[in-house]
Protein backbone atom coordinates (compact mmCIF):
# COMPACT_ATOMS: atom_id res chain seq x y z
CA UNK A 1 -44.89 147.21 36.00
CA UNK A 2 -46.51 144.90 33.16
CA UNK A 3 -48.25 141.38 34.68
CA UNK A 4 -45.84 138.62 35.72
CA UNK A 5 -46.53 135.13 34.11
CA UNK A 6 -45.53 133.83 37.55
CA UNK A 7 -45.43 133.78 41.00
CA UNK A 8 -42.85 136.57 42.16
CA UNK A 9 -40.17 136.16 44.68
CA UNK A 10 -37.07 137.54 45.93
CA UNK A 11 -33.49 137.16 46.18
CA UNK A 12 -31.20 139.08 48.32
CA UNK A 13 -27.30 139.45 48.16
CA UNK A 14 -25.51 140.79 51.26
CA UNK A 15 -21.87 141.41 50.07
CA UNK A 16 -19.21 143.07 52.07
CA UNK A 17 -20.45 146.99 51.23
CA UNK A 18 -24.19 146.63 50.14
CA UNK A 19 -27.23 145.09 50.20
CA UNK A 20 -29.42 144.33 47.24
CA UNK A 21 -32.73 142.96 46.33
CA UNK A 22 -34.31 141.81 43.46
CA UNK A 23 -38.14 141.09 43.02
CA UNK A 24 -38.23 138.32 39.89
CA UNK A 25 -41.15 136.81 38.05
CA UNK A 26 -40.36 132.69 38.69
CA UNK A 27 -41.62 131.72 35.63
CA UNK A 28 -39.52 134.08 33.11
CA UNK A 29 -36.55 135.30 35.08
CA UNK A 30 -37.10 138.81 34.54
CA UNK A 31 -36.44 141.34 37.18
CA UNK A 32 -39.26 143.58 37.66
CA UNK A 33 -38.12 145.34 40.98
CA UNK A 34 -34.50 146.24 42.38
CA UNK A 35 -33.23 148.02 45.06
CA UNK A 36 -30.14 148.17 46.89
CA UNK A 37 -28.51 150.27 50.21
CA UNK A 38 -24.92 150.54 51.36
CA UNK A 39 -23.25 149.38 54.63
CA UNK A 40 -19.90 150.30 56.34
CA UNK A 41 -17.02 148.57 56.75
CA UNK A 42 -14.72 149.57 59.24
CA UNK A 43 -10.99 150.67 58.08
CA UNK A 44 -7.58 149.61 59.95
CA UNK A 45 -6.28 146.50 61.06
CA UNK A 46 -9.51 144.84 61.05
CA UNK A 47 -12.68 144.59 58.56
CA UNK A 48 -16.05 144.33 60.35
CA UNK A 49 -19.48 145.50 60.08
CA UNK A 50 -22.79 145.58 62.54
CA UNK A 51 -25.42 142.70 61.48
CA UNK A 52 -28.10 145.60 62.54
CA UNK A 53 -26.65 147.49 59.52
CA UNK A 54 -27.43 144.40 56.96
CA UNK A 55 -31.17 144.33 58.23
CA UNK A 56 -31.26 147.99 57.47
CA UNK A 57 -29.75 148.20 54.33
CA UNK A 58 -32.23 144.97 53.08
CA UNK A 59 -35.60 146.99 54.36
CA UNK A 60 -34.65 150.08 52.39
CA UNK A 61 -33.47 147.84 49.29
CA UNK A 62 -37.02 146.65 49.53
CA UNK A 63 -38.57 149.21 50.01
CA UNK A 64 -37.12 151.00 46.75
CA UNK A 65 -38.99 147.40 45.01
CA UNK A 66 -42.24 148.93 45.68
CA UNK A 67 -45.36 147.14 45.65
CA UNK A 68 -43.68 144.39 43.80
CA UNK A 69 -42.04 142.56 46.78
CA UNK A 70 -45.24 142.60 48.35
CA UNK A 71 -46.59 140.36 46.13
CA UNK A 72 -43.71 137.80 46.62
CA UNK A 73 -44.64 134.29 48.00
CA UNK A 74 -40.58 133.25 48.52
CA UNK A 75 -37.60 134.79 49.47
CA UNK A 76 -33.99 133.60 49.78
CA UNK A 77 -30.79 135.90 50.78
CA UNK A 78 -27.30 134.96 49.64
CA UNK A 79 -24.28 136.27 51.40
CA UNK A 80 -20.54 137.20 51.79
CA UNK A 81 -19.01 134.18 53.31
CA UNK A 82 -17.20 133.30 56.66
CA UNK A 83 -17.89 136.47 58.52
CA UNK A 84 -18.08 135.65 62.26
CA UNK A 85 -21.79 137.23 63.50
CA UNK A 86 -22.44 136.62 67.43
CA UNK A 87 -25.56 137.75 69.50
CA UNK A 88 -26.64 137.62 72.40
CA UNK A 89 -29.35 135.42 74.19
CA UNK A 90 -31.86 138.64 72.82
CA UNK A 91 -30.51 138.26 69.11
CA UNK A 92 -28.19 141.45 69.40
CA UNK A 93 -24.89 141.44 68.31
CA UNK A 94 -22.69 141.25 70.75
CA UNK A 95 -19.95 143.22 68.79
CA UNK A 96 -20.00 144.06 64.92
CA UNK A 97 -19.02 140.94 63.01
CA UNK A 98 -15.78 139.63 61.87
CA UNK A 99 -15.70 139.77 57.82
CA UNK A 100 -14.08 137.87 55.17
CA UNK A 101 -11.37 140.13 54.70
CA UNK A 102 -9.93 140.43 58.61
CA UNK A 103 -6.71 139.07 58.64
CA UNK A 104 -5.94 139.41 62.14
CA UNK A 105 -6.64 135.37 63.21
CA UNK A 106 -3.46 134.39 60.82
CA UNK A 107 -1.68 133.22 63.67
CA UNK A 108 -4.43 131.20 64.77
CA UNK A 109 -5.15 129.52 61.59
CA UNK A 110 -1.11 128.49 61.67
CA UNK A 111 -1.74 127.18 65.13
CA UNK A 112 -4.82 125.45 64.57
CA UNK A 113 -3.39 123.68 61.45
CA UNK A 114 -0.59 122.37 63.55
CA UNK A 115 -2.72 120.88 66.46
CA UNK A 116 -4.93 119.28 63.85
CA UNK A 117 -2.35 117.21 62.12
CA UNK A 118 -1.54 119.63 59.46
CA UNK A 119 -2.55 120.95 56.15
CA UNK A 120 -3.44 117.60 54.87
CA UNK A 121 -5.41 116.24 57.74
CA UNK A 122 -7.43 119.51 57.61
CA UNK A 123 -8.41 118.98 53.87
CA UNK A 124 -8.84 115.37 54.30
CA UNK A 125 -11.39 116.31 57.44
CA UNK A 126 -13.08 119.57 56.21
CA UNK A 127 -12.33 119.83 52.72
CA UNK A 128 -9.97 122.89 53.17
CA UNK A 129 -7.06 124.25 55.03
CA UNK A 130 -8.32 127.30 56.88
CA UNK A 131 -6.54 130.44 56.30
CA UNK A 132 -7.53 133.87 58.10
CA UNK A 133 -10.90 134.09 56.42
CA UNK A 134 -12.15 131.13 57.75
CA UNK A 135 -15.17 131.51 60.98
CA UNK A 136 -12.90 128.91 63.44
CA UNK A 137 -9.87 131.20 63.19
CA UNK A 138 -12.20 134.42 63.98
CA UNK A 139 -13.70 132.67 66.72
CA UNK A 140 -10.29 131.38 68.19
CA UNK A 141 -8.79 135.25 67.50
CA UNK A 142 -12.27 136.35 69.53
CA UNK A 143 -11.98 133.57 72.32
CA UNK A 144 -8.02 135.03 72.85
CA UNK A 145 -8.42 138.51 72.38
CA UNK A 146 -11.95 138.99 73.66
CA UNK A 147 -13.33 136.63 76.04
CA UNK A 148 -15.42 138.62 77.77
CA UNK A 149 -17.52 139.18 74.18
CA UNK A 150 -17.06 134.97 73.85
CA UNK A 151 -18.55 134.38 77.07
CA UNK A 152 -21.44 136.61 76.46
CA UNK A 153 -22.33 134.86 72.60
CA UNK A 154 -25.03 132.43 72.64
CA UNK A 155 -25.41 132.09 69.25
CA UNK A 156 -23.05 132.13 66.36
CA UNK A 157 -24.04 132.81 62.53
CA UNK A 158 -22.66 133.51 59.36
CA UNK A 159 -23.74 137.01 57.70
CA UNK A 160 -26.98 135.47 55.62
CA UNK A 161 -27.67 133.27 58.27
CA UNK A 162 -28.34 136.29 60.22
CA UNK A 163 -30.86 137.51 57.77
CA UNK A 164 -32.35 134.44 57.34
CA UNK A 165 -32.87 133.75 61.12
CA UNK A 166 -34.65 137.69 61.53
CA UNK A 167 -37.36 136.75 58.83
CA UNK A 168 -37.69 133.27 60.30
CA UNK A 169 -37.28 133.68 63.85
CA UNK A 170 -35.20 129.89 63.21
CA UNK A 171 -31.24 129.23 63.45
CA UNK A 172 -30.63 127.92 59.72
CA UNK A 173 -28.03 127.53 57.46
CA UNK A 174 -26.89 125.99 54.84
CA UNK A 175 -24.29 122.83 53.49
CA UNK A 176 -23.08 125.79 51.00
CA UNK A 177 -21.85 128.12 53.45
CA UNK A 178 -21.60 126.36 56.49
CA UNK A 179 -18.45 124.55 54.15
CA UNK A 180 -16.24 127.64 54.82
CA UNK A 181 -16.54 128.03 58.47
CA UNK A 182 -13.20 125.17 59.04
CA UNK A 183 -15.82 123.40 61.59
CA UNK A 184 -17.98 121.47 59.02
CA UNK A 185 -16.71 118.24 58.47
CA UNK A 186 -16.86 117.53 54.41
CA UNK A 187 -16.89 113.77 54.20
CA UNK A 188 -19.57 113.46 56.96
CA UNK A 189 -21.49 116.37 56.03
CA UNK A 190 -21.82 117.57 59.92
CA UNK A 191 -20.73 119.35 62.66
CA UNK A 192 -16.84 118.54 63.56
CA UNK A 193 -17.32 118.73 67.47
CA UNK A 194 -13.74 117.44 67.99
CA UNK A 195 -12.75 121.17 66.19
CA UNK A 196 -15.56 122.77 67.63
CA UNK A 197 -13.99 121.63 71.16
CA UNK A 198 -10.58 122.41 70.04
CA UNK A 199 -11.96 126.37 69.53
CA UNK A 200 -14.02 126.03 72.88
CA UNK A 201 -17.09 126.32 70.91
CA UNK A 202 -20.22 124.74 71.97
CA UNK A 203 -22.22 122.49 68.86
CA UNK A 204 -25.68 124.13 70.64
CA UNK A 205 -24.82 127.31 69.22
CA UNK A 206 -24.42 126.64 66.24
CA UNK A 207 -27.47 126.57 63.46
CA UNK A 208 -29.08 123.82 61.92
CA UNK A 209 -28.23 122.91 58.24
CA UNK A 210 -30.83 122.96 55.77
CA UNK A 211 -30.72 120.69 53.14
CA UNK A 212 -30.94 121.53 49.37
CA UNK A 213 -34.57 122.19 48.09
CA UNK A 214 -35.72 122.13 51.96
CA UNK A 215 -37.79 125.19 53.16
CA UNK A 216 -35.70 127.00 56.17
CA UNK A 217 -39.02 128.24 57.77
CA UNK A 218 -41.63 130.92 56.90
CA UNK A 219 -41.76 134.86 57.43
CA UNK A 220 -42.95 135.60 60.99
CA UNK A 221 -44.58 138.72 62.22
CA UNK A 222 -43.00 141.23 64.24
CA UNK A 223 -40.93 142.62 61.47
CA UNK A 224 -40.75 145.94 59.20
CA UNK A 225 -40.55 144.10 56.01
CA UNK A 226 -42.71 144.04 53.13
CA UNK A 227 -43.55 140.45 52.93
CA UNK A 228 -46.77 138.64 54.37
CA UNK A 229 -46.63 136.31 57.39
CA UNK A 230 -46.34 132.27 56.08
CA UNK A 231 -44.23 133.94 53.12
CA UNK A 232 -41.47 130.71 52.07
CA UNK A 233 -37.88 131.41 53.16
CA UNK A 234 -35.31 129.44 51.24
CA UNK A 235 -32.37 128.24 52.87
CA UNK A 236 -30.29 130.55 51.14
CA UNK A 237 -26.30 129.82 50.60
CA UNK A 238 -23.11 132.27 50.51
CA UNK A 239 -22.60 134.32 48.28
CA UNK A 240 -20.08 131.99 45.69
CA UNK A 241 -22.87 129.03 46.11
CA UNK A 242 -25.64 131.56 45.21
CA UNK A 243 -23.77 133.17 42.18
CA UNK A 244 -22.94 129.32 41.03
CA UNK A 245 -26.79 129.03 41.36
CA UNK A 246 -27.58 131.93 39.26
CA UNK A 247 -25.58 130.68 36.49
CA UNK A 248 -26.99 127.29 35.90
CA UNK A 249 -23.55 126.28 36.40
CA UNK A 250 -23.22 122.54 35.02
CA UNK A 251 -19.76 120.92 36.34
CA UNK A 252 -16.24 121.47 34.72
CA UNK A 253 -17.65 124.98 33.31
CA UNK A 254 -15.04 127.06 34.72
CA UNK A 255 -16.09 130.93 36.69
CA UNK A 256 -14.08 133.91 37.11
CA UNK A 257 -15.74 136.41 39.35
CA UNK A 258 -13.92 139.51 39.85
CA UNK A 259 -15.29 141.74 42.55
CA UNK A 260 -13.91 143.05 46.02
CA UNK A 261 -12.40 140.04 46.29
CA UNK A 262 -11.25 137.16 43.02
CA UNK A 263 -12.60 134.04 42.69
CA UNK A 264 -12.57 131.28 40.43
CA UNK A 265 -14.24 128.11 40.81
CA UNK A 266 -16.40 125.30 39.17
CA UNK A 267 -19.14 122.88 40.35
CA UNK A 268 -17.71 119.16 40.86
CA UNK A 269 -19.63 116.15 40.94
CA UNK A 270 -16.24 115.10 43.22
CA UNK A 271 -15.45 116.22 46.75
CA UNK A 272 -12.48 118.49 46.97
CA UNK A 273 -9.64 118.02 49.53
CA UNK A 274 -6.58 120.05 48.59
CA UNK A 275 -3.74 119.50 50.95
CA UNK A 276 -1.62 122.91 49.66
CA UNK A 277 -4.37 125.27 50.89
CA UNK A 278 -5.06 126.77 47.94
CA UNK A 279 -8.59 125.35 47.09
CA UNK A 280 -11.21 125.31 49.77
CA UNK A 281 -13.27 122.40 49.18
CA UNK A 282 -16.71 124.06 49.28
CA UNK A 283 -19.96 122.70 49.31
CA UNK A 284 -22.45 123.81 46.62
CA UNK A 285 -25.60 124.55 47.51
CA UNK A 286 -27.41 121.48 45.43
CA UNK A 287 -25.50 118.66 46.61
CA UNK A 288 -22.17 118.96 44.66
CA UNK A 289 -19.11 120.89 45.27
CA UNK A 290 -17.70 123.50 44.70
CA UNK A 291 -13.97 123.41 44.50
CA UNK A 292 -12.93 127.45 45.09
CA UNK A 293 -9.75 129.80 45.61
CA UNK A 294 -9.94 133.38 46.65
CA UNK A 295 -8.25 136.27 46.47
CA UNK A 296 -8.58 139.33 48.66
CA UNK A 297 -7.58 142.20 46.11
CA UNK A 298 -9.09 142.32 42.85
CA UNK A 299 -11.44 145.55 41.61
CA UNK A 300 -11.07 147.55 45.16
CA UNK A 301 -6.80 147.16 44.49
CA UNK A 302 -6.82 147.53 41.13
CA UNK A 303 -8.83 150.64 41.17
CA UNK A 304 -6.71 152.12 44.39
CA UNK A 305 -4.00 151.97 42.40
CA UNK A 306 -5.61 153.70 39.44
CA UNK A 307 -6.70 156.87 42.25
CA UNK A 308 -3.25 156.64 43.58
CA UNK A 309 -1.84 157.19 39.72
CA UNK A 310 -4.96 159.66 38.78
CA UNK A 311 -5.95 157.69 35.94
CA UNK A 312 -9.39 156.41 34.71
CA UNK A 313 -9.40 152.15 35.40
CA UNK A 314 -9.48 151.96 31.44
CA UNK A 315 -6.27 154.06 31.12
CA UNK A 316 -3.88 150.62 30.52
CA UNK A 317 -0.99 150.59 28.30
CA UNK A 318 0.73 147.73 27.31
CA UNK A 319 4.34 146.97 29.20
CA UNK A 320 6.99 144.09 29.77
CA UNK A 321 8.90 144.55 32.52
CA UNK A 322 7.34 145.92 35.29
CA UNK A 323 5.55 144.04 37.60
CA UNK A 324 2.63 145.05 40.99
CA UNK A 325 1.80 142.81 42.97
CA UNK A 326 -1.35 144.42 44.29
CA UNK A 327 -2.08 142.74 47.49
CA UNK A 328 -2.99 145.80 49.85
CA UNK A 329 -4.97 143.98 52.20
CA UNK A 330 -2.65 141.07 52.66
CA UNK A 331 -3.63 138.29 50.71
CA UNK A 332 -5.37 134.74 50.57
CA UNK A 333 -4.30 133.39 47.50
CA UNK A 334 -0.92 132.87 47.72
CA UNK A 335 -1.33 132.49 51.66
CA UNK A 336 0.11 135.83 52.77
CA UNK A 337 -1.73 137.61 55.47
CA UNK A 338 0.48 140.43 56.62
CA UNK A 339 2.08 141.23 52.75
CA UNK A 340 1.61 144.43 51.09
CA UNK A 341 1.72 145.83 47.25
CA UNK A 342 5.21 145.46 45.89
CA UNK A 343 6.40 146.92 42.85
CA UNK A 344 9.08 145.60 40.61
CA UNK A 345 11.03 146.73 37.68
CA UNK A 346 10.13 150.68 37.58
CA UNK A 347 12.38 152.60 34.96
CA UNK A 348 12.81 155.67 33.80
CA UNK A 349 10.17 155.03 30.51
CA UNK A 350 7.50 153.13 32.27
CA UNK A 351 4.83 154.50 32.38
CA UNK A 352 1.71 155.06 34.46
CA UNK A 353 -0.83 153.63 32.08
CA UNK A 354 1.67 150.39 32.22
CA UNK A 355 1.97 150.75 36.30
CA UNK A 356 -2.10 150.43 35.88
CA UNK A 357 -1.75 147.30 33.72
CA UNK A 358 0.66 145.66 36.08
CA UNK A 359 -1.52 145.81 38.39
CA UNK A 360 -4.23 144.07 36.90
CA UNK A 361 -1.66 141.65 35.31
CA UNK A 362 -1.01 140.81 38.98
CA UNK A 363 -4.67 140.67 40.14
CA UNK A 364 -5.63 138.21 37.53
CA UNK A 365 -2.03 136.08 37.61
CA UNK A 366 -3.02 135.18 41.39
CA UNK A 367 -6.17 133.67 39.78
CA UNK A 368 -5.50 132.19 37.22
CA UNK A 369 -2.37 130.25 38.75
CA UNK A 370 -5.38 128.69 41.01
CA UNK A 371 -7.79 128.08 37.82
CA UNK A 372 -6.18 124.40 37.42
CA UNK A 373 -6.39 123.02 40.86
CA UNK A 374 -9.87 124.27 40.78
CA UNK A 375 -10.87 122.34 38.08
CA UNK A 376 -11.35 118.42 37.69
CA UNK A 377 -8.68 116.23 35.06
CA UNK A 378 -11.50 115.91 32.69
CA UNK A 379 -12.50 119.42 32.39
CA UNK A 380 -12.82 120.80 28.65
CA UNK A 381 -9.35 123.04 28.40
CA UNK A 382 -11.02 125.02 25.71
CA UNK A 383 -14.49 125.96 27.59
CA UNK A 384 -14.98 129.41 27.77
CA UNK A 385 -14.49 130.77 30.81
CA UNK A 386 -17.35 132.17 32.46
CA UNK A 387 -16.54 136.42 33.73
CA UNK A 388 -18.70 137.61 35.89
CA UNK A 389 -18.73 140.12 39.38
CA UNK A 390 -18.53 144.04 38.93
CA UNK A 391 -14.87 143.61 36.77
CA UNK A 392 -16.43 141.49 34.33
CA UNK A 393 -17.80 144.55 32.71
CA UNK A 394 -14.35 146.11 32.54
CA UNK A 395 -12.77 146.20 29.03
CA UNK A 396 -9.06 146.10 30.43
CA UNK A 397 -10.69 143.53 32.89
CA UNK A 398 -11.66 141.41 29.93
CA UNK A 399 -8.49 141.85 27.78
CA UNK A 400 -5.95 140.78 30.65
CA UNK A 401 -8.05 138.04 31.67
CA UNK A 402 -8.41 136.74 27.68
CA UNK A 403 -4.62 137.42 27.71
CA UNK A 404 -3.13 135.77 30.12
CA UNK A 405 -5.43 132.82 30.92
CA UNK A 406 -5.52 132.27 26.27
CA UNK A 407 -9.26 130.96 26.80
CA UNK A 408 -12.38 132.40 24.93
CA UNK A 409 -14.21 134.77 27.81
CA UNK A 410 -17.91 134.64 28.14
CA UNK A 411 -19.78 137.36 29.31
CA UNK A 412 -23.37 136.76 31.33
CA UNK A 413 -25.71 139.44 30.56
CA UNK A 414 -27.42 138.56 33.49
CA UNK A 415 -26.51 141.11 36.57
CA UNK A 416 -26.32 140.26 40.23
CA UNK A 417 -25.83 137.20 39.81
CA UNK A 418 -25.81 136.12 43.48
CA UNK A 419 -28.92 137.77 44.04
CA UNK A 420 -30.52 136.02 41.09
CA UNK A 421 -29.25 132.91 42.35
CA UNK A 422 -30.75 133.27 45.71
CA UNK A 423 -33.77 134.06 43.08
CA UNK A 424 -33.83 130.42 41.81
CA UNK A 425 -33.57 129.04 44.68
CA UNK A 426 -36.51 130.85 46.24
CA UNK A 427 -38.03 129.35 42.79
CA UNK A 428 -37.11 126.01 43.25
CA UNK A 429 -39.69 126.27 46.84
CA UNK A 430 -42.43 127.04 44.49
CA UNK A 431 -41.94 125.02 41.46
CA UNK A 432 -40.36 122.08 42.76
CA UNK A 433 -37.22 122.21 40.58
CA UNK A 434 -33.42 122.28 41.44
CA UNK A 435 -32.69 125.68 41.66
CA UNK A 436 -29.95 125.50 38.96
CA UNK A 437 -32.61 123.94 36.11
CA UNK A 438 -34.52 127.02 37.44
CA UNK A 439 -32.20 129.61 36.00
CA UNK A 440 -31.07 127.24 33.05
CA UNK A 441 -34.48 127.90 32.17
CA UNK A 442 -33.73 131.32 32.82
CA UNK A 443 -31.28 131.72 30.89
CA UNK A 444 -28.87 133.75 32.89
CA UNK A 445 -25.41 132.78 31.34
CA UNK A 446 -26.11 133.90 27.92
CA UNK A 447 -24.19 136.50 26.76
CA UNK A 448 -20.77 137.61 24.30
CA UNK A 449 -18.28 135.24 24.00
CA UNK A 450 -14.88 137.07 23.69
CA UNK A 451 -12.45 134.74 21.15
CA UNK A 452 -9.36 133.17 22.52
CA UNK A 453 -6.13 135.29 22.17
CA UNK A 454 -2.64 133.88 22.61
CA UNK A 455 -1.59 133.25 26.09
CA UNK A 456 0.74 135.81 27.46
CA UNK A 457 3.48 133.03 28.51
CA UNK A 458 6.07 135.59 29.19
CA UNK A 459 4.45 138.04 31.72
CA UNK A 460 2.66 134.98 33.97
CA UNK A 461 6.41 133.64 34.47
CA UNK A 462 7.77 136.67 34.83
CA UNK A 463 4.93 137.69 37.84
CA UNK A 464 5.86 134.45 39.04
CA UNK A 465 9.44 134.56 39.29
CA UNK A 466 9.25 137.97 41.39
CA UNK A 467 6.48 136.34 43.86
CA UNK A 468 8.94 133.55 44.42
CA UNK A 469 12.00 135.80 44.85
CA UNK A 470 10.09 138.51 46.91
CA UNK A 471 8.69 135.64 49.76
CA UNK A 472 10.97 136.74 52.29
CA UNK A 473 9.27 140.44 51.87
CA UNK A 474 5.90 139.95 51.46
CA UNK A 475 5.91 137.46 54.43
CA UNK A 476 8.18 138.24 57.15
CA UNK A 477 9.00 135.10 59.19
CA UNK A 478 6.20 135.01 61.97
CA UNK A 479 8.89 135.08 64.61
CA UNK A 480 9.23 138.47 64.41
CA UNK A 481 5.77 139.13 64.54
């Protein structure tokens, strides 16, 4: 490993099947030390994981960073957001955490949005409607289902608070992530105790919020982690926040991140409040916002159907009239929890390589349809649009996403983005800078811009015409649930 021309630190991203670290010189940006280790998610009806499992996975990520993350003097872990992690008065887990992608509090999200006033009343409050992924409708699904595990919580976290709080021995969070738990109130930028109450959740278990550029605490002893006692520990942010971070992201510049789940988003200088559910008002993690939609089946859908079809993920040919709707784990964006994958218009000459595209022509439809209500009036229409996340490096990836949204595409060179973020951040302790000057100065979004192709008109109405007419389907009234 050659001399760094700074101080070193790390950043840490905790997603829904790994962990991985990366050791980067703070004055350059280069990464001179990676690692990374898997975790399990559990299969059927619900998606969760054991915390212990996180802690795990980030000591062997380190460890394969050698001597390198020794040397660091600040860390900072990013994470997937919303997952519902409750311990014990000891710091155990008191059962493996609720993630992201467990759909199984839909019907408490629907009830909580009535006895709140309503879609609009939640956005106006919190800066979102919550939907299934949201931490208040996992804790009302654990306070119904399991109350025996409810009673026994005395503390609740979110999946990189968790992290955060084992280095520190501290409760911390941050304005980033703490956004998408449904019980931060946007406007006031606190707490919501009259939702907390609603859920039966006391404030006092809850973590405090760090503010941006604040130092969460300091790496304590008693751990099997490479860094030194007194090393800085940022307040780190989830994992959207972090990756928004690691771009330099300036507002109006519009993101596309296409992993195990879809996201596209942009930084606003104007606090979000969208009554139809399909933004969530996010925080940032600097002091802006971060105006988001989700979806819960991008790459992981799009590549089960390529197994199903034994073809290679590249193997697209072009089609017109067949449509997938790909949404095998239920879906966020549109709202439908309890859908499944439909297929439309199969004939006797389609073919599989067009079954293939479909599906990523339905993957990236969901998106895009969200890509204006994400973004402010006065955004630039013609601003490439930033692709990043595991798909990004996709060719058939890039070519549907140039095709139907008819933007130029930008590719970041930069990888692991979230972890780099988390990076900056960690940075910004030592240097004194916002964390997103930190990797401007970085660098990280350079890369290929991909020129604008005509927009594929046709097959976005045509997806959207079969969504529309397939409702009653894909969403079964919840009476007869």
């Amino acid at each position: 490993m050659s001399a760094a021309e700074g101080p070193l630190v790390v950043g840490v991203d905790t997603s829904t099947q790994s962990t991985k670290a990366l050791v980067v010189d703070a004055a350059t940006g280069r990464v001179v030390a990676s690692g990374q280790a898997p975790h399990t998610v559990s299969s059927g009806a619900g998606r969760e994981s054991d915390p212990r499992q996180w802690w795990d996975a980030l000591g062997e990520a380190l460890a394969q960073c050698g001597d390198a993350a020794r040397e660091a003097a600040a860390v900072s872990v990013g994470g997937q957001q919303h997952g519902l992690v409750t311990l014990d008065g000891q710091g155990e887990p008191v059962r493996p955490a609720l993630l992201w992608n467990d759909v199984r509090s839909a019907p408490q999200a629907r009830r909580l949005i009535e006895e709140l006033g309503g879609a609009k009343a939640w956005a106006e409050r919190t800066g979102s409607v919550p939907s299934a992924s949201f931490t208040v409708t996992k804790w009302a699904w654990l306070t119904e289902h399991e109350p025996d595990a409810a009673r026994a919580v005395k503390a609740v976290r979110l999946p990189h608070d968790y992290l955060t709080e084992r280095l520190t021995g501290e409760g911390t969070t941050d304005r980033g992530d703490v956004s998408g738990t449904g019980w931060w109130a946007s406007g006031t930028e606190a707490y919501d105790e009259d939702i907390l109450a609603r859920v039966g959740l006391d404030p006092a278990l809850l973590p405090r919020v760090v503010r941006p550029g604040e130092v969460a605490g300091t790496v304590r002893d008693g751990h099997s982690l490479p860094f030194a006692k007194g090393t800085l520990v940022a307040a780190g942010t989830g994992d959207n926040a972090a990756a928004a971070l690691g771009l330099g992201l300036r507002p109006g510049v519009p993101v596309m991140s296409l992993g195990t789940s879809g996201t596209v988003y942009a930084v606003s200088q104007r606090r979000p409040a969208d009554p139809t559910g399909t933004v969530a008002g996010f925080a940032d993690a600097r002091g802006d916002w971060l105006p988001l939609a989700c979806t819960l089946n991008c790459t992981l859908a799009v590549d089960r159907v390529a197994a199903l079809l034994n073809l290679d993920r590249e193997a697209v040919e072009p089609g017109t009239g067949v449509t997938l709707l790909p949404f095998l784990d239920g879906e966020r964006t549109p709202n439908l929890p309890h859908s499944s994958g439909l297929l439309h218009g199969l004939r006797h000459d389609t073919t599989a390589g067009q079954l293939l595209q479909a599906a990523y022509d339905g993957a990236v439809h969901s998106l895009l349809g969200a890509l204006d209500l994400v973004l402010d009036a006065d955004a630039d229409p013609s601003a490439p649009l930033l692709l990043i996340g595991g798909g990004a490096r996709g060719a058939a990836w890039q070519q549907t996403v140039r095709r139907l949204s008819g933007r130029p595409v930008q590719i970041p060179e930069a990888r692991e983005l979230v972890a780099l973020g988390a990076a900056a951040q960690a940075a910004g302790l030592l240097t004194g800078e916002d964390a997103a000057a930190v990797a401007r100065r970085w660098n990280t979004a350079a890369g290929p811009v991909l020129d604008a192709v005509e927009r594929d008109g046709a097959t976005l109405e045509r997806i959207t015409g079969v969504l529309s007419d397939a409702a009653p389907l894909l969403e079964p009234d919840a009476s007869s649930r």
